[in-house]
Structures are given as structure tokens and as C-alpha cells.
PDB file of N, CA and C in Angstrom:
ATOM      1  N   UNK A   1     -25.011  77.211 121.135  1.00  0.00           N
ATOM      2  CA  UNK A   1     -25.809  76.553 122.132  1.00  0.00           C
ATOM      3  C   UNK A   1     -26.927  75.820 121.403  1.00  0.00           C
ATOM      4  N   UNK A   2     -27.065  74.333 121.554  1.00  0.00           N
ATOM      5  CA  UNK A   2     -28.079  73.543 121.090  1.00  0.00           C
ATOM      6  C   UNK A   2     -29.147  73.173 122.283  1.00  0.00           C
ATOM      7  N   UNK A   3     -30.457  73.580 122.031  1.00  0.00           N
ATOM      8  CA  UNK A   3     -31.535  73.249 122.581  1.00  0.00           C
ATOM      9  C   UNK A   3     -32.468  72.183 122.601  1.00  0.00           C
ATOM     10  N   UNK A   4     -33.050  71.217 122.929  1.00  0.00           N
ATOM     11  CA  UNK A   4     -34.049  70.564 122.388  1.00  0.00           C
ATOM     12  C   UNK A   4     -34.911  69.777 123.328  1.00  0.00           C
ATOM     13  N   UNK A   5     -35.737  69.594 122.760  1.00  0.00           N
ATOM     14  CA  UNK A   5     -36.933  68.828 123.182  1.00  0.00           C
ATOM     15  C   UNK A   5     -37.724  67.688 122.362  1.00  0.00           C
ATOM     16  N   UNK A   6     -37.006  66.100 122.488  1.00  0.00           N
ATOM     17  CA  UNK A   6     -36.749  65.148 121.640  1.00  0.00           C
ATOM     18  C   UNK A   6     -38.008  64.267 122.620  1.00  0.00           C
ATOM     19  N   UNK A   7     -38.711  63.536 121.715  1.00  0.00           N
ATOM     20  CA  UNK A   7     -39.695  62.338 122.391  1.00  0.00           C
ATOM     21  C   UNK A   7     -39.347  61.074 122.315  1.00  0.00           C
ATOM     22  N   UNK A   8     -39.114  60.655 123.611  1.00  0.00           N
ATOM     23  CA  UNK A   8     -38.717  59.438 123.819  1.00  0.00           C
ATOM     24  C   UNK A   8     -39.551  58.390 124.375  1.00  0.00           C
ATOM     25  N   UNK A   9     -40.918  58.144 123.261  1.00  0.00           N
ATOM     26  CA  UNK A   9     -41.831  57.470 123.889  1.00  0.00           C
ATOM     27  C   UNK A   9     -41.946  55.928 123.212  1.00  0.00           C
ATOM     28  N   UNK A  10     -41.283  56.232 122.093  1.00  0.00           N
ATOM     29  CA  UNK A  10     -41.271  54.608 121.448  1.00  0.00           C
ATOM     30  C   UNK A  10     -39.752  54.490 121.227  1.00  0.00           C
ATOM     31  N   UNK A  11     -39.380  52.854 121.393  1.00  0.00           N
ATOM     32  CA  UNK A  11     -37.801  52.472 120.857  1.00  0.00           C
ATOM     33  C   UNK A  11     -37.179  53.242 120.117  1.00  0.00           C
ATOM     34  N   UNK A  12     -37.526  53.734 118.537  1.00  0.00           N
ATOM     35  CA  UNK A  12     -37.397  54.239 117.572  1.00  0.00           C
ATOM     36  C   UNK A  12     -37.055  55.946 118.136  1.00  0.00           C
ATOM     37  N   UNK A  13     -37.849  56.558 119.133  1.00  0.00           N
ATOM     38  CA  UNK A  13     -37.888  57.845 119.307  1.00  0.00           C
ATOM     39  C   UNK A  13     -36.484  57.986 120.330  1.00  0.00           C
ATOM     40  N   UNK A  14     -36.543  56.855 121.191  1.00  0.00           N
ATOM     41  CA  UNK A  14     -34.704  56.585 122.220  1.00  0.00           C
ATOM     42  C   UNK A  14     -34.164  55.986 121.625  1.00  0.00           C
ATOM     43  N   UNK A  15     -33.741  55.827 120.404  1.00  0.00           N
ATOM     44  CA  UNK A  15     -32.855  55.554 119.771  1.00  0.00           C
ATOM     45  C   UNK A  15     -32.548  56.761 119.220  1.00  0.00           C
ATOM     46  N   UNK A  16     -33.691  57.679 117.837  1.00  0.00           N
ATOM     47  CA  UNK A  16     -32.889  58.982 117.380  1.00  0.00           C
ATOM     48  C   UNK A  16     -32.699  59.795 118.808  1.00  0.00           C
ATOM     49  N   UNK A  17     -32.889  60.432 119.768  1.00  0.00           N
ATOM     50  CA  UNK A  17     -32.468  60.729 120.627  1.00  0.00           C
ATOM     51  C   UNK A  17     -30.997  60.396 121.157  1.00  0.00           C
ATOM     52  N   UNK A  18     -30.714  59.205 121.872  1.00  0.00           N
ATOM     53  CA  UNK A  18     -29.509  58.832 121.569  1.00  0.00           C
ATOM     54  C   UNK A  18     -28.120  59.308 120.675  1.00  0.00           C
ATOM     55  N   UNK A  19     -28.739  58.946 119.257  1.00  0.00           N
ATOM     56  CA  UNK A  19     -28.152  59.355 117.973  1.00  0.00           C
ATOM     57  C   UNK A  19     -27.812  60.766 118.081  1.00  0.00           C
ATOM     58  N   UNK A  20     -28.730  61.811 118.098  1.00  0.00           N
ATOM     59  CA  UNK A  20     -28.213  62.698 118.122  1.00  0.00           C
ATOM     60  C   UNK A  20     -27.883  63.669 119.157  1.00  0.00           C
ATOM     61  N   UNK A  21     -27.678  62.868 120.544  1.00  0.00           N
ATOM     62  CA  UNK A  21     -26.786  63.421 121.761  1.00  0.00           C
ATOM     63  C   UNK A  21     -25.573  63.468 121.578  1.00  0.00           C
ATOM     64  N   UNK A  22     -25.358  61.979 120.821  1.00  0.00           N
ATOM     65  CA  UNK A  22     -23.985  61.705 120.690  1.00  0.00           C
ATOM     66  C   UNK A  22     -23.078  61.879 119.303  1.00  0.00           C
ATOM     67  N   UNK A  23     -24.187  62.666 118.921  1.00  0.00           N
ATOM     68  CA  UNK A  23     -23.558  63.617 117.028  1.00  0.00           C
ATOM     69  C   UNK A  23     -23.230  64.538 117.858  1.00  0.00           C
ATOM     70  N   UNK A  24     -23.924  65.434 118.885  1.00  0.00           N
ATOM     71  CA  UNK A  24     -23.556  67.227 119.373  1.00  0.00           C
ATOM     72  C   UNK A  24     -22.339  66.112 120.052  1.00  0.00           C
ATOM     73  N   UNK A  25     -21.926  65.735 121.081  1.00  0.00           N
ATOM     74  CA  UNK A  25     -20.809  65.262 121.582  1.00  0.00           C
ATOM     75  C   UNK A  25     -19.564  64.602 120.907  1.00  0.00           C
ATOM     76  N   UNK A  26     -19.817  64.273 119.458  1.00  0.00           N
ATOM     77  CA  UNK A  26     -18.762  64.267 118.843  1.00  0.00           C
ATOM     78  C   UNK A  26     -18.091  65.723 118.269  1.00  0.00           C
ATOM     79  N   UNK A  27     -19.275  66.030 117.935  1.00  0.00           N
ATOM     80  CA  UNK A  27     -19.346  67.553 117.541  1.00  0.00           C
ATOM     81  C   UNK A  27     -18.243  68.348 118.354  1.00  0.00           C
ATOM     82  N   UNK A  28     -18.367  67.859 119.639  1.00  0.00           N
ATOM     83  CA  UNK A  28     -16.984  68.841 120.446  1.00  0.00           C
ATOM     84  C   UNK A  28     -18.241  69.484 121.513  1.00  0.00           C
ATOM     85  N   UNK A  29     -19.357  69.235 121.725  1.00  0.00           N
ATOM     86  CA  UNK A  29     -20.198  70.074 122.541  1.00  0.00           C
ATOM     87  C   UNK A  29     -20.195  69.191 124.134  1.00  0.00           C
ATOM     88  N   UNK A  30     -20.222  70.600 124.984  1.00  0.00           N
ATOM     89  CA  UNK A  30     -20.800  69.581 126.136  1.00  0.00           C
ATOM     90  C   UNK A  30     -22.276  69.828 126.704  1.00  0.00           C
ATOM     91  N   UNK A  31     -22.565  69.061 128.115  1.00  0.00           N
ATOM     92  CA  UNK A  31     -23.596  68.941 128.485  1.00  0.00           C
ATOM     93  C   UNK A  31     -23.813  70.220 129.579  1.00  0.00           C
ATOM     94  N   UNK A  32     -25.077  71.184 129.208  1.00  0.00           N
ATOM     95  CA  UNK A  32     -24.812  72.714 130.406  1.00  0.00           C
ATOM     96  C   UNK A  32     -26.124  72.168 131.308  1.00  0.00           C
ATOM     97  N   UNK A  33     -26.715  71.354 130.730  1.00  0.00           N
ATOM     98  CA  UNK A  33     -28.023  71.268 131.595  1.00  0.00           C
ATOM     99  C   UNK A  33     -28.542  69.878 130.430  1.00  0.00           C
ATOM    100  N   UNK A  34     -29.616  68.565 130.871  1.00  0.00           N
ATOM    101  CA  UNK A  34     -30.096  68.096 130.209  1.00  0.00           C
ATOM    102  C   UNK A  34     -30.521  68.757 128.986  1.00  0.00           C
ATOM    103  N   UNK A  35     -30.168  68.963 127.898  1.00  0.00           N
ATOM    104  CA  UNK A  35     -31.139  68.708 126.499  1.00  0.00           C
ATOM    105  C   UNK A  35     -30.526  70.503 126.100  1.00  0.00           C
ATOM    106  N   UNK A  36     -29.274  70.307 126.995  1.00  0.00           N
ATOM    107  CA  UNK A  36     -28.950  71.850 126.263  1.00  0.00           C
ATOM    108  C   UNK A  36     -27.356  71.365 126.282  1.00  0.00           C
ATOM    109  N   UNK A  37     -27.156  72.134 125.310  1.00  0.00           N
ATOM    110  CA  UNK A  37     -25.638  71.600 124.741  1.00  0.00           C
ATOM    111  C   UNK A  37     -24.735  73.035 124.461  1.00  0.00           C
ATOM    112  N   UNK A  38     -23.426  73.392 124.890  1.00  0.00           N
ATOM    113  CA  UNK A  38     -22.911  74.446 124.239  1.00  0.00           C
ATOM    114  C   UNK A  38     -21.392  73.894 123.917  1.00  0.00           C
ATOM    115  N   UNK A  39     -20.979  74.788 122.997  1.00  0.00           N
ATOM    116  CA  UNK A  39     -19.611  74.629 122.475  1.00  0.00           C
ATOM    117  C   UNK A  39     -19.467  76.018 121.662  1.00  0.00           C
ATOM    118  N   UNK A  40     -17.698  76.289 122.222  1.00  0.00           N
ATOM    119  CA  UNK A  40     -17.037  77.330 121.813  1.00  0.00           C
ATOM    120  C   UNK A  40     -16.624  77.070 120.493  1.00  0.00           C
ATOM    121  N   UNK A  41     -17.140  78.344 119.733  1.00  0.00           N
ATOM    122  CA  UNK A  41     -16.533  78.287 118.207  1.00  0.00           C
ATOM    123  C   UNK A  41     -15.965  79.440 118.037  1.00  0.00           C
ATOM    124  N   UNK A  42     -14.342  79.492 117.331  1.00  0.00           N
ATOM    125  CA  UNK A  42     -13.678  80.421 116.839  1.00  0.00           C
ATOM    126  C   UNK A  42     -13.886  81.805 116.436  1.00  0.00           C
ATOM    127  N   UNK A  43     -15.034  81.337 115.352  1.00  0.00           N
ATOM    128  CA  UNK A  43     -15.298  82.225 114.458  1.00  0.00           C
ATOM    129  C   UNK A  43     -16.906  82.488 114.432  1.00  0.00           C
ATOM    130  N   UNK A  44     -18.010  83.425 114.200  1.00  0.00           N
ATOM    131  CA  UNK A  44     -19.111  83.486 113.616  1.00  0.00           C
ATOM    132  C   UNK A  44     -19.726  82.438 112.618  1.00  0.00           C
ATOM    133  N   UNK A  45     -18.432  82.153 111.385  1.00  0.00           N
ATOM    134  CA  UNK A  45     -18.155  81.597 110.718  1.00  0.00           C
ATOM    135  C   UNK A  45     -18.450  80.015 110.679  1.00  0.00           C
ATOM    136  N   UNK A  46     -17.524  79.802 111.437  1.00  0.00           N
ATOM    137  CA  UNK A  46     -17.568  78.488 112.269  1.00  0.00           C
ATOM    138  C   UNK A  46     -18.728  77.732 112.883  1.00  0.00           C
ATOM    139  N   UNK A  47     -19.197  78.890 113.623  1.00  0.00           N
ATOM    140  CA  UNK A  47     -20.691  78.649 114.041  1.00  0.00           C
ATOM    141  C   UNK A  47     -22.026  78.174 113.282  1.00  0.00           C
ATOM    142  N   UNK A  48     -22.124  78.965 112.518  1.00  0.00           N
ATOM    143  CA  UNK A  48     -22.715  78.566 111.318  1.00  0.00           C
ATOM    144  C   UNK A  48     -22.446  77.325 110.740  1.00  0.00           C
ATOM    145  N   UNK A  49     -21.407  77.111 110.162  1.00  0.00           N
ATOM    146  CA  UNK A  49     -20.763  75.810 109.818  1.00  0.00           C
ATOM    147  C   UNK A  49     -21.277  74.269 110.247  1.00  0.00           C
ATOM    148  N   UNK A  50     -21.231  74.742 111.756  1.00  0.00           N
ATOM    149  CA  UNK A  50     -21.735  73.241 112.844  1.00  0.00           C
ATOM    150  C   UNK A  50     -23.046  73.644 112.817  1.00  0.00           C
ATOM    151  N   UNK A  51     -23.829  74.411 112.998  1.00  0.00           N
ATOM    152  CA  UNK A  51     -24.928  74.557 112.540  1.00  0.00           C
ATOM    153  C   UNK A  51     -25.597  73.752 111.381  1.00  0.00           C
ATOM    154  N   UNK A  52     -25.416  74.476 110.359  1.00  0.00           N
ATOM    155  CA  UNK A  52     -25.563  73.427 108.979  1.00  0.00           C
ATOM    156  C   UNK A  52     -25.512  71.693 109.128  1.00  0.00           C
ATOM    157  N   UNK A  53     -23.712  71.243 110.066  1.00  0.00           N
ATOM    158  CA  UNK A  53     -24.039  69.871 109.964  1.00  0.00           C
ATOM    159  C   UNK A  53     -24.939  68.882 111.039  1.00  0.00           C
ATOM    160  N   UNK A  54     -24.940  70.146 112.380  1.00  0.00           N
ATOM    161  CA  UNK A  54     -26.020  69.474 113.048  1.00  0.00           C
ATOM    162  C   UNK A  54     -27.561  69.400 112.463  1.00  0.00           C
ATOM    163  N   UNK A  55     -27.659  70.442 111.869  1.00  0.00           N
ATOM    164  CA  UNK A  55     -29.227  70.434 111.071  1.00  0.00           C
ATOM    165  C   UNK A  55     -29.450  69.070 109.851  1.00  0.00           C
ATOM    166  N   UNK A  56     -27.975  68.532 109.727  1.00  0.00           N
ATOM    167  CA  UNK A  56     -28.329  67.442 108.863  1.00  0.00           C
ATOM    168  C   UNK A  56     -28.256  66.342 109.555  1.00  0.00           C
ATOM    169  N   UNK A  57     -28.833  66.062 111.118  1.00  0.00           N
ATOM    170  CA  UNK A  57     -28.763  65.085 112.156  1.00  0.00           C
ATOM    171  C   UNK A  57     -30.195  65.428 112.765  1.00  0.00           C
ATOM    172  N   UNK A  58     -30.846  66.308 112.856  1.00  0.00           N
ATOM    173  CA  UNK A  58     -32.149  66.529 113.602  1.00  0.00           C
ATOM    174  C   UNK A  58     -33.209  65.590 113.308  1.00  0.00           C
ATOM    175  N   UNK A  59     -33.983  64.773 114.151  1.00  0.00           N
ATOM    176  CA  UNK A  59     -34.887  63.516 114.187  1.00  0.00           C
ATOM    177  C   UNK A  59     -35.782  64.604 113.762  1.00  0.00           C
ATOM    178  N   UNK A  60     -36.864  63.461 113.218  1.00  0.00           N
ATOM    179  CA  UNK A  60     -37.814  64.586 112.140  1.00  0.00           C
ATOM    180  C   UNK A  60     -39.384  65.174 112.948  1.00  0.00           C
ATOM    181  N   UNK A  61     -39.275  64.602 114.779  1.00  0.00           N
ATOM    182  CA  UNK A  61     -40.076  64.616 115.681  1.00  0.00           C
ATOM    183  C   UNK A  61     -38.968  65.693 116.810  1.00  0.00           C
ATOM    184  N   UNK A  62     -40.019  66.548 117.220  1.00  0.00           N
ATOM    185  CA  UNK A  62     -39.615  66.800 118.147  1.00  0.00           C
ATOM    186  C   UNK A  62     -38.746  68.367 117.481  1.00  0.00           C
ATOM    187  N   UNK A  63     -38.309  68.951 118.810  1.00  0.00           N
ATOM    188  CA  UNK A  63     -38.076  70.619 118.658  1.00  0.00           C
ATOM    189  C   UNK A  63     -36.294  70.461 118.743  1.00  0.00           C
ATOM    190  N   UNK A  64     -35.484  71.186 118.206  1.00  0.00           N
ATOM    191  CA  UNK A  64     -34.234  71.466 118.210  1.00  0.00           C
ATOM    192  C   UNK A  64     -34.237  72.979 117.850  1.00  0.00           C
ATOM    193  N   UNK A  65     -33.321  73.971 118.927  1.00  0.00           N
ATOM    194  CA  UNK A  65     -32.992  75.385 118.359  1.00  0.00           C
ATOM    195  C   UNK A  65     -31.498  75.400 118.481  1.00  0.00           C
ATOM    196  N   UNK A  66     -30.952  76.297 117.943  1.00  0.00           N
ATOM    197  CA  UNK A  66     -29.506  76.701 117.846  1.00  0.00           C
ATOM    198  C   UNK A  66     -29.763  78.066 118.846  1.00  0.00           C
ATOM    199  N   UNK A  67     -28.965  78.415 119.201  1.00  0.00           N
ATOM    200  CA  UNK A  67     -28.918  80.094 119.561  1.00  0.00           C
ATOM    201  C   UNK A  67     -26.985  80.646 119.420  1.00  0.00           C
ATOM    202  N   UNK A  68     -26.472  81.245 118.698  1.00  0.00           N
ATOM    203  CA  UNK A  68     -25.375  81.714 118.513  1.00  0.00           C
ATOM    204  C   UNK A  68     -24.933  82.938 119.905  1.00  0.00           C
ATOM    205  N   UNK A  69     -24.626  83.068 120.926  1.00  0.00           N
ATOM    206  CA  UNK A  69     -24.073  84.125 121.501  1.00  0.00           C
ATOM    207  C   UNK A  69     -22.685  83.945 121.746  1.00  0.00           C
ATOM    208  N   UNK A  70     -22.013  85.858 121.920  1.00  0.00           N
ATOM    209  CA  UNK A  70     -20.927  86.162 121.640  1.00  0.00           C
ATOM    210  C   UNK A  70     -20.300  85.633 123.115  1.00  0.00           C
ATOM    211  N   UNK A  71     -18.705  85.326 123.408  1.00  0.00           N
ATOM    212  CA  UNK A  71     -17.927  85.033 124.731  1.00  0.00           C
ATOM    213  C   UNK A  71     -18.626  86.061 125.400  1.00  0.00           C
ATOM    214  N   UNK A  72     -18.486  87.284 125.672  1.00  0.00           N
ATOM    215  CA  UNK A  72     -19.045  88.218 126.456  1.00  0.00           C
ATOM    216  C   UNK A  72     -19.709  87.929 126.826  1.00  0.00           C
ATOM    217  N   UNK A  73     -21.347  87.675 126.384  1.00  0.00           N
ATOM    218  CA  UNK A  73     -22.634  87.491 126.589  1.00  0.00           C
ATOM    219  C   UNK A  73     -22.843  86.073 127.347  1.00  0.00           C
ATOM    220  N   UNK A  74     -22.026  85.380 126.909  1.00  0.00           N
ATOM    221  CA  UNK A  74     -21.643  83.772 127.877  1.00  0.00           C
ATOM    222  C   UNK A  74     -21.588  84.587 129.017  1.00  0.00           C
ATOM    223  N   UNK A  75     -20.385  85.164 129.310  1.00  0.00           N
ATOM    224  CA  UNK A  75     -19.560  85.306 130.293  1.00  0.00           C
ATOM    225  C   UNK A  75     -20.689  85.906 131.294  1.00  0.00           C
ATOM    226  N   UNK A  76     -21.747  86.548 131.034  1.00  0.00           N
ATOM    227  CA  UNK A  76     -22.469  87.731 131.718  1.00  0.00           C
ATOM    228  C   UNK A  76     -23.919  86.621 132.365  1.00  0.00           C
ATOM    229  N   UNK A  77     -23.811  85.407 131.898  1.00  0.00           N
ATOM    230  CA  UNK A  77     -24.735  84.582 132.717  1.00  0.00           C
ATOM    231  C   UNK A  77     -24.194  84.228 134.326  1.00  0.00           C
ATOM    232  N   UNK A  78     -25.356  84.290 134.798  1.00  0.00           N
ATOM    233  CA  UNK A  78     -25.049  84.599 136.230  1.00  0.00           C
ATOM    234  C   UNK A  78     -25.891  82.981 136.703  1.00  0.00           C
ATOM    235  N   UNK A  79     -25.667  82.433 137.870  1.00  0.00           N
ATOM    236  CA  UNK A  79     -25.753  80.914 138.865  1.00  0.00           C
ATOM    237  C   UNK A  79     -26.417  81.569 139.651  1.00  0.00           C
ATOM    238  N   UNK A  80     -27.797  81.401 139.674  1.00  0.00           N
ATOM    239  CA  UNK A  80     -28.795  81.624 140.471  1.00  0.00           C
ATOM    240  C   UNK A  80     -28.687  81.068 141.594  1.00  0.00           C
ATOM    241  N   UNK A  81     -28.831  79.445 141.302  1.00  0.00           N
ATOM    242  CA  UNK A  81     -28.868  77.867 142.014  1.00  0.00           C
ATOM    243  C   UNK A  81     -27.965  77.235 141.458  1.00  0.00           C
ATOM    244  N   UNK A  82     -27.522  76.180 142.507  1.00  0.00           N
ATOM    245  CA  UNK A  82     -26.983  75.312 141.456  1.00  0.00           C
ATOM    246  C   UNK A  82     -25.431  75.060 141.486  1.00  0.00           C
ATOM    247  N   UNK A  83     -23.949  74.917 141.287  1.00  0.00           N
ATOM    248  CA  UNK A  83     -23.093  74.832 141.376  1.00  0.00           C
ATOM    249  C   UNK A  83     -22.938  75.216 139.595  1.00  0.00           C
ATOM    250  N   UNK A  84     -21.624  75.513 139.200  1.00  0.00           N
ATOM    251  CA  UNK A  84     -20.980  76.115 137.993  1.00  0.00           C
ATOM    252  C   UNK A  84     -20.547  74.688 137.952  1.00  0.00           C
ATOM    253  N   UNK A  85     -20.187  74.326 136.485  1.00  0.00           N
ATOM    254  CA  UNK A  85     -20.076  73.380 135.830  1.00  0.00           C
ATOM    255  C   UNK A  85     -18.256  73.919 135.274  1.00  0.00           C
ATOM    256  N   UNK A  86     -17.618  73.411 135.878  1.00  0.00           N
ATOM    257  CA  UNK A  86     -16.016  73.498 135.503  1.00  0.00           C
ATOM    258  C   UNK A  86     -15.485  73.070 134.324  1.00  0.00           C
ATOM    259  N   UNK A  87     -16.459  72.069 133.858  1.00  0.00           N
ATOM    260  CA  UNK A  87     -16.067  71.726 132.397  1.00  0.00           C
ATOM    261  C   UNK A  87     -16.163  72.711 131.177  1.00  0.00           C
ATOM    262  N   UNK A  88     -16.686  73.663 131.578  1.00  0.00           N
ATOM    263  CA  UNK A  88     -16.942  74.450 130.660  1.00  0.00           C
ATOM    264  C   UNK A  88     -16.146  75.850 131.133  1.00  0.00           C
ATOM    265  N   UNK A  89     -15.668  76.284 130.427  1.00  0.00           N
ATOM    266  CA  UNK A  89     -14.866  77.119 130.747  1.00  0.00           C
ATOM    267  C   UNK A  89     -15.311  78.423 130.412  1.00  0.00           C
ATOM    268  N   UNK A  90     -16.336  79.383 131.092  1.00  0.00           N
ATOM    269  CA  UNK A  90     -16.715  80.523 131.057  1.00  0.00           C
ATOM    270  C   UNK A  90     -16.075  81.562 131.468  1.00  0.00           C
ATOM    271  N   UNK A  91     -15.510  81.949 130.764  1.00  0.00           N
ATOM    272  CA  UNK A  91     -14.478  83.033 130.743  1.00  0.00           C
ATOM    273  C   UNK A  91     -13.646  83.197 129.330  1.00  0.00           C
ATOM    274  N   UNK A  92     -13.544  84.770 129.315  1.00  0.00           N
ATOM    275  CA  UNK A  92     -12.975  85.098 127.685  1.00  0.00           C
ATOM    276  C   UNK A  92     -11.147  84.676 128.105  1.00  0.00           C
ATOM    277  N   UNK A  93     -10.281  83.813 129.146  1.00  0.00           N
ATOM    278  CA  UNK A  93      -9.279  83.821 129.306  1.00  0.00           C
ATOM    279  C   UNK A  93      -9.055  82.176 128.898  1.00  0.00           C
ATOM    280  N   UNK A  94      -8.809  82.222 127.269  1.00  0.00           N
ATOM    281  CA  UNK A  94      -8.667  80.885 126.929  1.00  0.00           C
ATOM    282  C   UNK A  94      -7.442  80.746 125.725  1.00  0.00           C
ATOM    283  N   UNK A  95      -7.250  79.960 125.524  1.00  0.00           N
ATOM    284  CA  UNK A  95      -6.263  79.817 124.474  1.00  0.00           C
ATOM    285  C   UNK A  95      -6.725  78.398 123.742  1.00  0.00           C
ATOM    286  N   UNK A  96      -6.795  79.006 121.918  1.00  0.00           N
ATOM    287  CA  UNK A  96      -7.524  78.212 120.772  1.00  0.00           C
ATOM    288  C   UNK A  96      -6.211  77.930 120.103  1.00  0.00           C
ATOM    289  N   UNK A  97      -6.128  76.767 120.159  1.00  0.00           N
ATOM    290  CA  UNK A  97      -4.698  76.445 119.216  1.00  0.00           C
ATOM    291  C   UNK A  97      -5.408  75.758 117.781  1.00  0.00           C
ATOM    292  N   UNK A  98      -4.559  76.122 116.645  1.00  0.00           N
ATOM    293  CA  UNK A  98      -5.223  76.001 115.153  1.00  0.00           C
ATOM    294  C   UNK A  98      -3.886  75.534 114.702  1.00  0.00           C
TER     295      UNK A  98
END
């Protein structure tokens, strides 16, 4: 799960913004809420991995966090408000083809 809080007050600041919405979305991530991003990874391993290459995309203004949690712990978030987002498939009943 990618977090952030990017300033978009000069050209230069909506532009890296931009830039790196659309690095996490090549990345394979989708959109769970404005300025929060998640994507399923295989492995622990893995995680880490995209980690590392998103950290070599972060604008040098402004806040970005990672947070790593396990399918389970996905699965155990609960919809207060709001409608569930179908694109994302919350639930440990998936199939990863390699």
C-alpha cells in the first residue's frame, strides 16, 4: 500500500505528481482512495522489491509511505461508508499465474 501527500502548487509540483501516479500505475497498483494506492504482491520478497523501485521515483517535496500488510489483514478491513471498490479484489480466493 502506497500513501502520499504530494504538493501541487506550482507546474513543476503537477507535473512530478502526475509522474509518479502514473509510475505506481504502471507498477500494477490501483487507485483505493485518492493518494492511496495498493497492489497484491506474491511474495514478502516481492514487496520489498517494488518498494526499492518506487523509492527511486519519489518527488523530493512532499510525504510518500509504503505500508506492507499480509492478505488476511487486507481481508479484515471493514466499509464503514462508502461502496467497495470491485476492482480490487479483497479476498484470499485468487489465482497468481507465474
Amino acid at each position: 500500500m502506497v500513501l502520499f501527500d504530494l504538493p501541487v502548487d506550482t507546474t513543476e509540483d503537477r507535473r512530478n505528481y502526475r509522474h509518479f501516479r502514473k509510475k505506481l500505475i504502471r507498477e500494477g497498483f490501483y487507485m483505493m482512495q485518492y493518494s492511496v494506492y495498493v497492489r497484491v504482491c506474491a511474495t514478502r520478497q516481492s514487496a520489498k522489491f517494488l518498494e526499492r523501485r518506487i523509492a527511486n521515483n519519489v518527488p523530493e517535496s512532499g510525504l510518500v509511505q509504503t505500508l506492507i500488510v499480509t492478505e488476511k489483514q487486507y481481508q479484515d478491513m471493514h466499509f464503514l461508508a462508502g461502496e467497495e471498490n470491485h476492482d480490487i479484489i479483497n479476498s484470499g480466493e485468487r489465482t497468481i499465474v507465474i
